[in-house]
Protein backbone atom coordinates (compact mmCIF):
# COMPACT_ATOMS: atom_id res chain seq x y z
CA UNK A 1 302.13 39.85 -12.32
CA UNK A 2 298.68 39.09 -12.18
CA UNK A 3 296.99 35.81 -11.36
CA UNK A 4 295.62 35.27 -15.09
CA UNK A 5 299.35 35.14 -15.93
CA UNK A 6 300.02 32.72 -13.30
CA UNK A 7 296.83 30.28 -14.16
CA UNK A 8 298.57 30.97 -18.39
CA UNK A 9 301.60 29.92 -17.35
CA UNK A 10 301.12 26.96 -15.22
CA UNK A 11 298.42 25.61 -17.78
CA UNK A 12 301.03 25.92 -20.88
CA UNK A 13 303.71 24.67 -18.63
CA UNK A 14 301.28 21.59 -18.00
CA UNK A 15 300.45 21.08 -22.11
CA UNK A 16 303.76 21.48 -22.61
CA UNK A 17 305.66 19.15 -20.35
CA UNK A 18 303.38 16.73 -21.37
CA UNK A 19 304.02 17.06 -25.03
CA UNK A 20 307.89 16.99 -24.38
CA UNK A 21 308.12 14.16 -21.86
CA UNK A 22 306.25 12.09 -25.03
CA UNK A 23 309.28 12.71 -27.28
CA UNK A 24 311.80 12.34 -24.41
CA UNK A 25 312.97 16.21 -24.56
CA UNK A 26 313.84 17.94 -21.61
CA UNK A 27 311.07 20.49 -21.04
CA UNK A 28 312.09 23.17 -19.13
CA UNK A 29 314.21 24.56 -22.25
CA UNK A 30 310.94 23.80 -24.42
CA UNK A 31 309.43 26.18 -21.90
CA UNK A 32 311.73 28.77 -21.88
CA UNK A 33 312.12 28.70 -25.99
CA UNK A 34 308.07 29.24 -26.37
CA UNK A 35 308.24 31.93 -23.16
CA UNK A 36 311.15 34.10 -25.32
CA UNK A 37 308.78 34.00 -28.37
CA UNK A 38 305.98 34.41 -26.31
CA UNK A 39 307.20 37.75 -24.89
CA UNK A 40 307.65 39.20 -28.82
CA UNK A 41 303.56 38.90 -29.05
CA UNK A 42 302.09 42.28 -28.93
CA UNK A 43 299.96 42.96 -25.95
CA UNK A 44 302.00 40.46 -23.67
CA UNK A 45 303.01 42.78 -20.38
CA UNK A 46 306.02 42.53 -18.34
CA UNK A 47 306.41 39.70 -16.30
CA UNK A 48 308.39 41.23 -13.39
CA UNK A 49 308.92 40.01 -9.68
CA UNK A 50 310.68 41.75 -6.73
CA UNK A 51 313.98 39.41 -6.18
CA UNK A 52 313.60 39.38 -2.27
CA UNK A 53 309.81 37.25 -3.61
CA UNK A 54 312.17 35.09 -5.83
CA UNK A 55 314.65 34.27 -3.01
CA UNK A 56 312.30 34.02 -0.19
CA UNK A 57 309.24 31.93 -2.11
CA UNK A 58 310.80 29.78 -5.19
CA UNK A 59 314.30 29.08 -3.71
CA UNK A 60 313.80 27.65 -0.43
CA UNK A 61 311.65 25.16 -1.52
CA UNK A 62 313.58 23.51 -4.75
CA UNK A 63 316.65 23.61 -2.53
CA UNK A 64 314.81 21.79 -0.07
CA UNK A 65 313.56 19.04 -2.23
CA UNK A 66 316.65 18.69 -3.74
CA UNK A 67 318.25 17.98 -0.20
CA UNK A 68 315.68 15.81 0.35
CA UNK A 69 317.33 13.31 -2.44
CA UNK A 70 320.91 13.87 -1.93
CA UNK A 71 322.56 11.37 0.40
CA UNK A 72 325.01 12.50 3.01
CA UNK A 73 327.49 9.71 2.49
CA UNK A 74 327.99 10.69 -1.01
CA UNK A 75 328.40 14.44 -0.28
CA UNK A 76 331.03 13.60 2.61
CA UNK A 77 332.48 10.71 -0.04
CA UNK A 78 332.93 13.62 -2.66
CA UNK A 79 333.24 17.05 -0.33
CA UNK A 80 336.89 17.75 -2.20
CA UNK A 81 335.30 18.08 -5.30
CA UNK A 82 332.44 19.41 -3.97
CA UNK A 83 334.19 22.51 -2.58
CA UNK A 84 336.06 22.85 -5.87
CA UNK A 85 333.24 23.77 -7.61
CA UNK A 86 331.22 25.40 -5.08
CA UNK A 87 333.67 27.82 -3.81
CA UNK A 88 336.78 27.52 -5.29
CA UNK A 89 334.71 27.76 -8.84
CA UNK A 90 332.72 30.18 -8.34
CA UNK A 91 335.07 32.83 -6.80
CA UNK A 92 337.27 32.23 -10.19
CA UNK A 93 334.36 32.85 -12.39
CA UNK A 94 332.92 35.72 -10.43
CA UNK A 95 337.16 36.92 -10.26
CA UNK A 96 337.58 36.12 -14.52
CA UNK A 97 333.95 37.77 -15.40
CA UNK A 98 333.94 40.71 -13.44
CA UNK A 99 337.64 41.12 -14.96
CA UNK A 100 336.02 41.18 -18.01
CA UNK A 101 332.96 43.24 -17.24
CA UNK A 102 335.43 46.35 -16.53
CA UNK A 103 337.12 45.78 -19.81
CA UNK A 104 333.44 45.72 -21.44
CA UNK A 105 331.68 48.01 -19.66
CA UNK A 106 334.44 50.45 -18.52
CA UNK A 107 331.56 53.33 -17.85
CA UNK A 108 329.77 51.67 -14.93
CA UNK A 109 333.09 51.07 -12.88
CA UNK A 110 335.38 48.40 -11.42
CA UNK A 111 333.16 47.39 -8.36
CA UNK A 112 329.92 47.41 -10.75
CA UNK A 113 331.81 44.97 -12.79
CA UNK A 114 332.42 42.44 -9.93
CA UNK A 115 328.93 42.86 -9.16
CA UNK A 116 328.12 41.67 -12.56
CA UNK A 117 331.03 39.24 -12.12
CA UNK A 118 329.43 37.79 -8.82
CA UNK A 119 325.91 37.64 -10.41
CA UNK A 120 326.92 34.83 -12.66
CA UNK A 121 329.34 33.71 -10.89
CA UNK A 122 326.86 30.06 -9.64
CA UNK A 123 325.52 27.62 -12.16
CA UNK A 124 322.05 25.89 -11.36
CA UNK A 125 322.85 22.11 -11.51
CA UNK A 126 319.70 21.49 -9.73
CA UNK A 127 317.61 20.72 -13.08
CA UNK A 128 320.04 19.03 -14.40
CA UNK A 129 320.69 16.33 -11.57
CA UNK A 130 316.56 16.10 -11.32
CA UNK A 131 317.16 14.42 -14.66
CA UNK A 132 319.97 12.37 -14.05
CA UNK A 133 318.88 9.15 -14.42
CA UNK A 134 317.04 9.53 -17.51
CA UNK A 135 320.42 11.09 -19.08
CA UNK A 136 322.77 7.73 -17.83
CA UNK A 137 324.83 10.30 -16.00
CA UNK A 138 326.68 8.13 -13.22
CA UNK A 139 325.67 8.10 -10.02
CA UNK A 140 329.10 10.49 -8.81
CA UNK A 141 328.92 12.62 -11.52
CA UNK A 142 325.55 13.07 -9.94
CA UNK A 143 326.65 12.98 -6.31
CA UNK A 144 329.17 15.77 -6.81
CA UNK A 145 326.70 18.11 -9.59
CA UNK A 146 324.58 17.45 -6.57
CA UNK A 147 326.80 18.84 -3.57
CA UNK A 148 327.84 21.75 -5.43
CA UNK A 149 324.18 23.27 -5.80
CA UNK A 150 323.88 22.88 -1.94
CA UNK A 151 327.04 25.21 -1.59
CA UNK A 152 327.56 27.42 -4.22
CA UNK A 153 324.52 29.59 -3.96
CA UNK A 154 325.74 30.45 -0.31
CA UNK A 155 329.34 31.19 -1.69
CA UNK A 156 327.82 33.52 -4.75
CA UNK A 157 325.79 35.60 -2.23
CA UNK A 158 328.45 36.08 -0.19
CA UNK A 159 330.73 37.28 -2.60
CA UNK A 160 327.85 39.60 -4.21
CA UNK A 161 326.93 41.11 -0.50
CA UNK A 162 330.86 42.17 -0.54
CA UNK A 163 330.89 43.63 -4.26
CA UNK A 164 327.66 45.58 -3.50
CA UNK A 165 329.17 46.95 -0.47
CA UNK A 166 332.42 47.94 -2.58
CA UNK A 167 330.10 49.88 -4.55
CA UNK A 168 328.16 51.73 -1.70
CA UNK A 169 332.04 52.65 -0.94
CA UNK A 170 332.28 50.83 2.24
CA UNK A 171 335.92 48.86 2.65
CA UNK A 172 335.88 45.41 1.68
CA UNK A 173 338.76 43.05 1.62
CA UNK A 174 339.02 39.46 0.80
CA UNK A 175 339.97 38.15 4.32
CA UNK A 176 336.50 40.10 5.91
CA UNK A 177 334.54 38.21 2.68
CA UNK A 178 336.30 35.04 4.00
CA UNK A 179 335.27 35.73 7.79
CA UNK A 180 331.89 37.13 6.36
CA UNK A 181 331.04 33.29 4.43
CA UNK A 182 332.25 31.04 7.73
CA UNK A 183 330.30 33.12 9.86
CA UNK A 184 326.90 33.51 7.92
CA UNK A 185 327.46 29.57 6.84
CA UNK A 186 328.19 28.26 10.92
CA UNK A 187 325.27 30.71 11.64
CA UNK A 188 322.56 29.56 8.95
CA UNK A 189 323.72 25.43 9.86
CA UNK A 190 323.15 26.66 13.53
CA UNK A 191 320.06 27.81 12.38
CA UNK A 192 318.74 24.73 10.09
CA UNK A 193 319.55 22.18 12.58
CA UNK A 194 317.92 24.07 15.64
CA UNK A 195 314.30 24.36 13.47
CA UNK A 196 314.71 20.63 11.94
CA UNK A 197 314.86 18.93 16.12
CA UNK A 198 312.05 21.65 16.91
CA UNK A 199 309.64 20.46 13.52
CA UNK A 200 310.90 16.97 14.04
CA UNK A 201 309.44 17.15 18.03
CA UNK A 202 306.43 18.94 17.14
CA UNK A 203 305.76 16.64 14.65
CA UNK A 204 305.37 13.19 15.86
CA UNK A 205 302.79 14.79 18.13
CA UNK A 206 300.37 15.97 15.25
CA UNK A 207 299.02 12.70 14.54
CA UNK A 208 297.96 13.88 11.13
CA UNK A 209 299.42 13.59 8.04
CA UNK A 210 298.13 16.89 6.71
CA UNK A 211 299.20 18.94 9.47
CA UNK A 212 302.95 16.89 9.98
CA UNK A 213 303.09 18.02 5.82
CA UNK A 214 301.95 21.36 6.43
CA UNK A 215 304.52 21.55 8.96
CA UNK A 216 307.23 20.70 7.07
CA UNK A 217 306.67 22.47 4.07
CA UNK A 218 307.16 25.61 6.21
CA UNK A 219 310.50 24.83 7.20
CA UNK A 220 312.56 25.53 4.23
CA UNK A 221 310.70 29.11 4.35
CA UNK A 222 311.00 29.55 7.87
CA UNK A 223 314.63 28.03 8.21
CA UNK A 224 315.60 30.57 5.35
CA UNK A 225 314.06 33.72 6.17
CA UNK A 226 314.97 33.66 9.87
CA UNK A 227 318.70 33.28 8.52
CA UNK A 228 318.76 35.96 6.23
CA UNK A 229 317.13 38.59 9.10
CA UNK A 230 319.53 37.24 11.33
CA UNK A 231 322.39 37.78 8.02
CA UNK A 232 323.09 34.60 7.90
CA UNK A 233 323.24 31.91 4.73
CA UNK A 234 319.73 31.39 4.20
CA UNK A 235 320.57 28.74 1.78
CA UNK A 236 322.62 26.51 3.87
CA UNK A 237 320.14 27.01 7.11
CA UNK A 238 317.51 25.20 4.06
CA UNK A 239 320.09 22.75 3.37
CA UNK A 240 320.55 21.69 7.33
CA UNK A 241 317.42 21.21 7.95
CA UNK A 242 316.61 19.32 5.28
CA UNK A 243 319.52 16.76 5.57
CA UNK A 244 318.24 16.58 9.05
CA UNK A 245 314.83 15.98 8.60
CA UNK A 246 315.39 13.36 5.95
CA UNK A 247 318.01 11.64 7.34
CA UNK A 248 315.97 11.49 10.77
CA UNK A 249 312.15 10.84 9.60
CA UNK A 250 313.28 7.96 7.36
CA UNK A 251 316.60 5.99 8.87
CA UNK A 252 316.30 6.92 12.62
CA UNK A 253 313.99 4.43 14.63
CA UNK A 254 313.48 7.11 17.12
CA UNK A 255 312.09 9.25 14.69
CA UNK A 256 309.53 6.58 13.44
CA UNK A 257 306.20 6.94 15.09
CA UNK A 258 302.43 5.61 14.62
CA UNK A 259 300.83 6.81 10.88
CA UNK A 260 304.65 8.36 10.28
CA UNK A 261 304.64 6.18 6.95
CA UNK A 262 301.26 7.65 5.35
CA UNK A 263 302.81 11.37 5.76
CA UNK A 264 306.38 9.97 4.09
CA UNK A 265 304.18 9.06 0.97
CA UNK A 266 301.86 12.16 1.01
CA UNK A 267 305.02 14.36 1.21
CA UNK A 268 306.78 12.54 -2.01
CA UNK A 269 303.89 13.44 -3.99
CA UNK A 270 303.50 16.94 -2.72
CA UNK A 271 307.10 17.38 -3.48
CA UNK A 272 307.40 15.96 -6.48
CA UNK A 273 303.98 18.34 -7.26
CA UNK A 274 305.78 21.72 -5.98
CA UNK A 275 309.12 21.17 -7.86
CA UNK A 276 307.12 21.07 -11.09
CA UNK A 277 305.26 24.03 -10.32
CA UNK A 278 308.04 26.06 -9.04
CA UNK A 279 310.65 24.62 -12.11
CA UNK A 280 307.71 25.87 -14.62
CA UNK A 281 306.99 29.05 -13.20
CA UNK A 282 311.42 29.75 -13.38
CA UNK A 283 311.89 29.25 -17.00
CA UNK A 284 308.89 30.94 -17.87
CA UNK A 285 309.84 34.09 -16.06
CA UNK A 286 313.64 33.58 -17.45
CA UNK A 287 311.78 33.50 -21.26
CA UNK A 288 309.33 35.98 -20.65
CA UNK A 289 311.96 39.15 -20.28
CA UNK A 290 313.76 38.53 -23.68
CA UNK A 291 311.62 41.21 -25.27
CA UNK A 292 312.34 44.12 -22.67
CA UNK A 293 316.24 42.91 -22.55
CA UNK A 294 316.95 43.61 -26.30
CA UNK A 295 314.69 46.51 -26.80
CA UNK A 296 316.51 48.61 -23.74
CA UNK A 297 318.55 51.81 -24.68
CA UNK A 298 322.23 50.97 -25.01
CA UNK A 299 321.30 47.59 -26.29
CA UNK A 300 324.00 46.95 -28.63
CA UNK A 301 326.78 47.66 -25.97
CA UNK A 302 325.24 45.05 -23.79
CA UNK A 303 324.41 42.44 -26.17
CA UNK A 304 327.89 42.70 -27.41
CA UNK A 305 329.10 42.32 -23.97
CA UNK A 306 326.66 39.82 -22.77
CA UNK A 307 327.79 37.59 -25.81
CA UNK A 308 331.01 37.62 -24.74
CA UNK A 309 330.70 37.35 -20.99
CA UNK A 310 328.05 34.15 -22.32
CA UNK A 311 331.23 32.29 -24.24
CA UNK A 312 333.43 33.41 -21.42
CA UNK A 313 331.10 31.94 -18.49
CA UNK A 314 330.66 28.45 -20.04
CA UNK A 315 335.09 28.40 -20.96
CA UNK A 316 335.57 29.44 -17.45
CA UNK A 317 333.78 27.16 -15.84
CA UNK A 318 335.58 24.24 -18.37
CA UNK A 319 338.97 25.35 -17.83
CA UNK A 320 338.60 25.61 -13.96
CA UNK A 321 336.79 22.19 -13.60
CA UNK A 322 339.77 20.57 -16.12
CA UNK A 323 342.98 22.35 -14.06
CA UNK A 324 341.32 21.77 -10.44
CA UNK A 325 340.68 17.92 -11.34
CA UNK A 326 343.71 17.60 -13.21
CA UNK A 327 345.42 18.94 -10.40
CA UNK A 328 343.86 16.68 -8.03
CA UNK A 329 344.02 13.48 -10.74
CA UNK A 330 348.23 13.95 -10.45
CA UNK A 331 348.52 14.81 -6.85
CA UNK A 332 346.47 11.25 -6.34
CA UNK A 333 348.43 9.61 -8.83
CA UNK A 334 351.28 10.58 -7.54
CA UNK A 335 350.85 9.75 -4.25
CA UNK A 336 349.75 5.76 -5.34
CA UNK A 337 352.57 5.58 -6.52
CA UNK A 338 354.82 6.73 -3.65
CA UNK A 339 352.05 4.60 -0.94
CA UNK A 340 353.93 4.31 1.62
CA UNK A 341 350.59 3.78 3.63
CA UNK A 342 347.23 2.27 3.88
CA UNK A 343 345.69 5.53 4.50
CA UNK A 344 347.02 7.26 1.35
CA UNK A 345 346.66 4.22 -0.61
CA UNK A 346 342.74 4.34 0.06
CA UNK A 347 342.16 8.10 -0.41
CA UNK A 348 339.29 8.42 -3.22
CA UNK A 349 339.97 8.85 -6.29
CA UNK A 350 339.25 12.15 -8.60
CA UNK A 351 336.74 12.53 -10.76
CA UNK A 352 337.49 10.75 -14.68
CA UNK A 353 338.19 12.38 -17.85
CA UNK A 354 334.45 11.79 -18.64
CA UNK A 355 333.52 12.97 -15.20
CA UNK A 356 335.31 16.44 -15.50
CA UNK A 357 334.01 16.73 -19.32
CA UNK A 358 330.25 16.01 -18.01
CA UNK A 359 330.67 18.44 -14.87
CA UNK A 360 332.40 21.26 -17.05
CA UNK A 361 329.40 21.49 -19.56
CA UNK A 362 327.00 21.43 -16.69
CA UNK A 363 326.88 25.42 -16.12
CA UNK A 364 323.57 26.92 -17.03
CA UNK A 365 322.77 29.32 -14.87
CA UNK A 366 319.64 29.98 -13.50
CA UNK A 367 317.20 31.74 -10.84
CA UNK A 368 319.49 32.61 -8.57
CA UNK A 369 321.59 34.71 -10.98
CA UNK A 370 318.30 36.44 -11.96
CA UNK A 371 317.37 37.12 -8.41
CA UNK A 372 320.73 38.77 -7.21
CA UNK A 373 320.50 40.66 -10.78
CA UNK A 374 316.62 42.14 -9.58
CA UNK A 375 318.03 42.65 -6.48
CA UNK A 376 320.66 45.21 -7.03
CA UNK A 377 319.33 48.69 -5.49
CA UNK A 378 318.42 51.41 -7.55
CA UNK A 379 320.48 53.71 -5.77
CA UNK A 380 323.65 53.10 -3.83
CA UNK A 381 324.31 54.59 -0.24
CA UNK A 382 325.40 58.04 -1.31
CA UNK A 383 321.69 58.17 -3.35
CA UNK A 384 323.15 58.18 -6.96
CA UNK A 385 322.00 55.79 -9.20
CA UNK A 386 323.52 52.18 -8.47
CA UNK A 387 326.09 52.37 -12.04
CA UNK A 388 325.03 49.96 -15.16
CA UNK A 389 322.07 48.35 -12.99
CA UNK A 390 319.81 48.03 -16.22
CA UNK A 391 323.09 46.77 -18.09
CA UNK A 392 323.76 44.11 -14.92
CA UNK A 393 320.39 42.94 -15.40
CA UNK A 394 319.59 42.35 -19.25
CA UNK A 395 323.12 40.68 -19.26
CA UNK A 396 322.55 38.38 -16.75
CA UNK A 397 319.11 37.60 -18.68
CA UNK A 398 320.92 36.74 -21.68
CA UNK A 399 323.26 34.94 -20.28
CA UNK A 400 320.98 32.74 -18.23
CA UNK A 401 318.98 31.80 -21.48
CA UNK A 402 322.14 31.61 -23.15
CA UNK A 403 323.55 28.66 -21.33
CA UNK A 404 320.16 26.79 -20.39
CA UNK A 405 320.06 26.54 -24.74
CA UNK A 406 323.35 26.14 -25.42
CA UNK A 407 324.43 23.02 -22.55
CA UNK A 408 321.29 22.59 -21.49
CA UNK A 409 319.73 21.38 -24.31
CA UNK A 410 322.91 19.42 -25.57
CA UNK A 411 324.24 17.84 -21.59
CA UNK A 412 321.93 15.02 -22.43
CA UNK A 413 323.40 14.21 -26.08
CA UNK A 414 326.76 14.44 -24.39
CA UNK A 415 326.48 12.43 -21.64
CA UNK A 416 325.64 9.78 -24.43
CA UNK A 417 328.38 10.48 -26.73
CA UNK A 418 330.51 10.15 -23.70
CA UNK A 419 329.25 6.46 -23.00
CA UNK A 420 330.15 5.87 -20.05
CA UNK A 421 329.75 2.54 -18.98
CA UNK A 422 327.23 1.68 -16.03
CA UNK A 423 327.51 -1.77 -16.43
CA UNK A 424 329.58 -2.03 -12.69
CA UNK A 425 327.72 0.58 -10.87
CA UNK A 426 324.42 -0.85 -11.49
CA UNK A 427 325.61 -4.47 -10.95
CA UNK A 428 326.71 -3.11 -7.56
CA UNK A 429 323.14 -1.06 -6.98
CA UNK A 430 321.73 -4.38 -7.78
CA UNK A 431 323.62 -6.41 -5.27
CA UNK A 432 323.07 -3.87 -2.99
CA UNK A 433 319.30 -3.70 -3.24
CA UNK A 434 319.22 -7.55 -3.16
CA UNK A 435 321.32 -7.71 0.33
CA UNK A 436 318.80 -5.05 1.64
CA UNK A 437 315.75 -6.52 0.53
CA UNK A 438 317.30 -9.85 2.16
CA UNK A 439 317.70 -7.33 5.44
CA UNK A 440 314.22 -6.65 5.51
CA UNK A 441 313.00 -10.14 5.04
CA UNK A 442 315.08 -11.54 7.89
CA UNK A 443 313.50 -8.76 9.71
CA UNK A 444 309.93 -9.04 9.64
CA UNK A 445 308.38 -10.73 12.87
CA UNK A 446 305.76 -13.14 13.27
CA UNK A 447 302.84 -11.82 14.65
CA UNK A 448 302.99 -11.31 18.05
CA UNK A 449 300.32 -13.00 19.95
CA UNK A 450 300.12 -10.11 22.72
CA UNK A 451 299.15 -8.10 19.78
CA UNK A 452 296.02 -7.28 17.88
CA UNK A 453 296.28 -7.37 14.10
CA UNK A 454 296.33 -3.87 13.39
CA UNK A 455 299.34 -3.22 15.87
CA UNK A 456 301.15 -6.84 15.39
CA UNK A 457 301.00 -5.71 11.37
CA UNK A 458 302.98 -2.25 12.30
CA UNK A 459 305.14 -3.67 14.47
CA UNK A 460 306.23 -6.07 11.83
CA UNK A 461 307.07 -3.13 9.30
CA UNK A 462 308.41 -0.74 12.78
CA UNK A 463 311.20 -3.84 12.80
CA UNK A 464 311.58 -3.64 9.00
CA UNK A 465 312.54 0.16 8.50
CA UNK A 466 314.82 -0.33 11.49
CA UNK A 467 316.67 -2.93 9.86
CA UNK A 468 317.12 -0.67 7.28
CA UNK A 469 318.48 2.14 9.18
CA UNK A 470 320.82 -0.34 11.04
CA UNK A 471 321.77 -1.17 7.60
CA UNK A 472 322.56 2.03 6.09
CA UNK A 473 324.83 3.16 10.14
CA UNK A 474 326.53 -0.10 9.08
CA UNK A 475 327.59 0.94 5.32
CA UNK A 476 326.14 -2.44 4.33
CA UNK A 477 323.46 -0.35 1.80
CA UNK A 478 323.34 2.66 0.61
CA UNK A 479 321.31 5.90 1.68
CA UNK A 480 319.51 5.66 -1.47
CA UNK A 481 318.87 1.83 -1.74
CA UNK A 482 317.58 2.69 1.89
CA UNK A 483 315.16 5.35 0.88
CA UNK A 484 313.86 2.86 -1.69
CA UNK A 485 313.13 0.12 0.36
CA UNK A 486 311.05 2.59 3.02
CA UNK A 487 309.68 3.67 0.34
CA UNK A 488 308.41 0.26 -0.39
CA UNK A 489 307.98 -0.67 3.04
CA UNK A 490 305.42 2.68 3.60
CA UNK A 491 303.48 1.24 0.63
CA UNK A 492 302.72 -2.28 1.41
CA UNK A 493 302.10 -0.65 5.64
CA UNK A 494 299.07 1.82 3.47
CA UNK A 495 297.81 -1.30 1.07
CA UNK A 496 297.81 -4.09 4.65
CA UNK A 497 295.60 -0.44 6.52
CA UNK A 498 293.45 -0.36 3.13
């Protein structure tokens, strides 16, 4: 890839979002439709990319800044069905497809199949929670598409490392792959929380908004990097230290500091800035290998077998979210009816019909399935060639852009046909944002006479953003009502300094 490509790309993906936004499409699939007929143009060269540059530069950050967003109430709230999908899910699919794969592709071997199996094995829900809001999804729905892109990534890798090694002929088993995924996750937390207290003391002694951003944009590189020398869950090490910065720089009072508030808005923008980059750079690259895919020797084998492992990846991934929530829906219902205590009576409740129907559809998969795909070896241990690699990796192409246009451009016209009423929820957002704005009112101080204007005027919105934190410890508000209001606060502390 050269950087003319680069400057194309991001300048398209520019005119392009634009255009789309206008007419209220979603335009990451715009992108990746014009990038698949862009590749047939004669002349156009290979986009290609080693996968340890797609894991180590575009993951990190766009699981970091989706972190950033995702409360920790509502991920301990829904951690059942969280786990569900994130492991229990995914080791299904990867099971069912790599099943499959051997039945398909009987020539490159059983363990090659589960390779294939455990390379689109994880849906990227990331995209599709970014535009949540805009679709009327409820806020759970969200919560719990949410979680499980924090935690099946991790799970996916894992199970991939094992199948790889199955191939190289070393023995795996499923109890080492379960002792393998606790120890690299305890390992990569250990890791994320250690570097989020380290960037969090560092930073408050910066005094500098560009060098406290600077700082922390390192940290989802640095946090996952470190883990995966150390072979550890790079992805979860990014998704500790995130919770822990964000959680800490904007609800902790001890965290708060002089100037903190003009670095929390110069880090929303830069954010916001990267993700779009990042998010238009990955479904370019996705549409940009059609051409090569279809035009490989043995193509009609795997586009046979890619179609079907495509239907069977999005029916999997129904039929495991409907049995796992049904399950849970008449275990719970059961059990209200046999309450024979408070504490059963109050357990939460599963997800709705609508819920399950929303969250089933949501599988496109996405970067990461392309990355563990480029990052099969060309040879295995004993030096012959890794069997079916080229096969592994046109398949997982297809089946990527396969699901992004077949649910991803139709998860916004269902989550209108399934009309599900918001009416209570944001009633209850609104109540919620009223009590805190009442929080921060009854907060602010008169000006303290001991005080000059300049510090009298932070102190007042110091007192403010602790009321909110108090708030949120409290369960009177919500993290995200919270992050609004500091939000807020942080603006009116820049226009008084102005």
């Amino acid at each position: 890839m050269n950087g003319v490509q680069l400057l194309l790309i991001v300048g398209v993906g520019i005119a392009v979002t634009a255009v789309a936004r206008r007419h209220r499409i979603e335009p990451g699939w715009v992108i990746v439709v014009l990038a698949a007929a862009a590749s047939f143009i004669p002349g156009v060269p290979r986009l290609e990319l080693e996968s340890e540059l797609i894991l180590a530069l575009v993951i990190p950050p766009l699981l970091y800044s989706a972190t950033r967003n995702a409360p920790v109430t509502a991920f301990r709230a829904n951690l059942k069905a969280i786990i569900y999908l994130g492991v229990v899910t995914v080791v299904l699919t990867a099971a069912v497809l790599g099943w499959l794969s051997s039945l398909l592709l009987p020539s490159i071997g059983v363990a090659a199949a589960f390779v294939l199996g455990t390379v689109l094995a994880p849906p990227d829900t990331i995209t599709t929670v970014s535009h949540g809001d805009e679709m009327g999804l409820p806020k759970r729905a969200t919560s719990i598409l949410t979680g499980e892109s924090l935690v099946n990534d991790a799970t996916a890798l894992t199970l991939f490392t094992i199948a790889i090694a199955a191939v190289n002929g070393e023995h795996a088993t499923w109890g080492g792959g379960v002792a393998a995924f606790f120890r690299n996750a305890l390992i990569g937390i250990a890791i994320g929380g250690g570097l989020s207290t380290i960037t969090l003391l560092i930073r408050r002694r910066l005094g500098n908004p560009t060098l406290e951003t600077s700082l922390v944009l390192l940290l989802p590189f640095t946090a996952f990097l470190i883990a995966e020398e150390l072979h550890a869950s790079g992805i979860l090490a990014v998704v500790a230290a995130a919770f822990a910065v964000t959680i800490n720089l904007t609800l902790d009072p001890n965290f708060q500091y002089p100037g903190g508030y003009r670095t929390r808005l110069q880090e929303e923008q830069v954010w916001k800035t990267l993700d779009f980059l990042l998010e238009t750079f990955v479904f370019a690259y996705i549409g940009l290998q059609l051409k090569w895919v279809i035009s490989s020797p043995n193509s009609a084998r795997t586009l046979v077998a890619a179609f079907v492992l495509l239907i069977a990846a999005i029916v999997v991934r129904l039929v495991a979210v409907f049995v796992l929530f049904g399950r849970w829906r008449l275990r719970y219902d059961r059990i209200q009816r046999r309450a024979a205590s408070f504490r059963s009576a109050r357990r939460p409740p599963p997800p709705s019909w609508k819920e399950t129907t929303l969250v089933g559809w949501t599988g496109m998969r996405g970067i990461l399935t392309l990355a563990a795909a480029a990052g099969i070896p060309e040879h295995t241990a004993s030096g012959a060639p890794f069997p079916g690699r080229d096969a592994i990796q046109a398949i997982a192409l297809i089946v990527t852009l396969g699901t992004l246009l077949i649910q991803g451009t139709t998860i916004g016209w269902l989550a209108r046909r399934l009309k599900f009423d918001l009416t209570t929820e944001r009633a209850e957002y609104r109540a919620m944002r009223a009590r805190g704005h009442a929080l921060v009112e009854a907060a602010r101080r008169e000006p303290d006479a001991s005080l000059d204007g300049v510090d009298a005027v932070d102190a007042s919105f110091d007192a403010q953003r602790a009321a909110v934190g108090t708030a949120v410890r409290d369960r009177v508000i919500s993290e995200e009502v919270a992050r609004e209001l500091i939000e807020d606060l942080d603006l009116r502390q820049a226009a008084r300094h102005t």
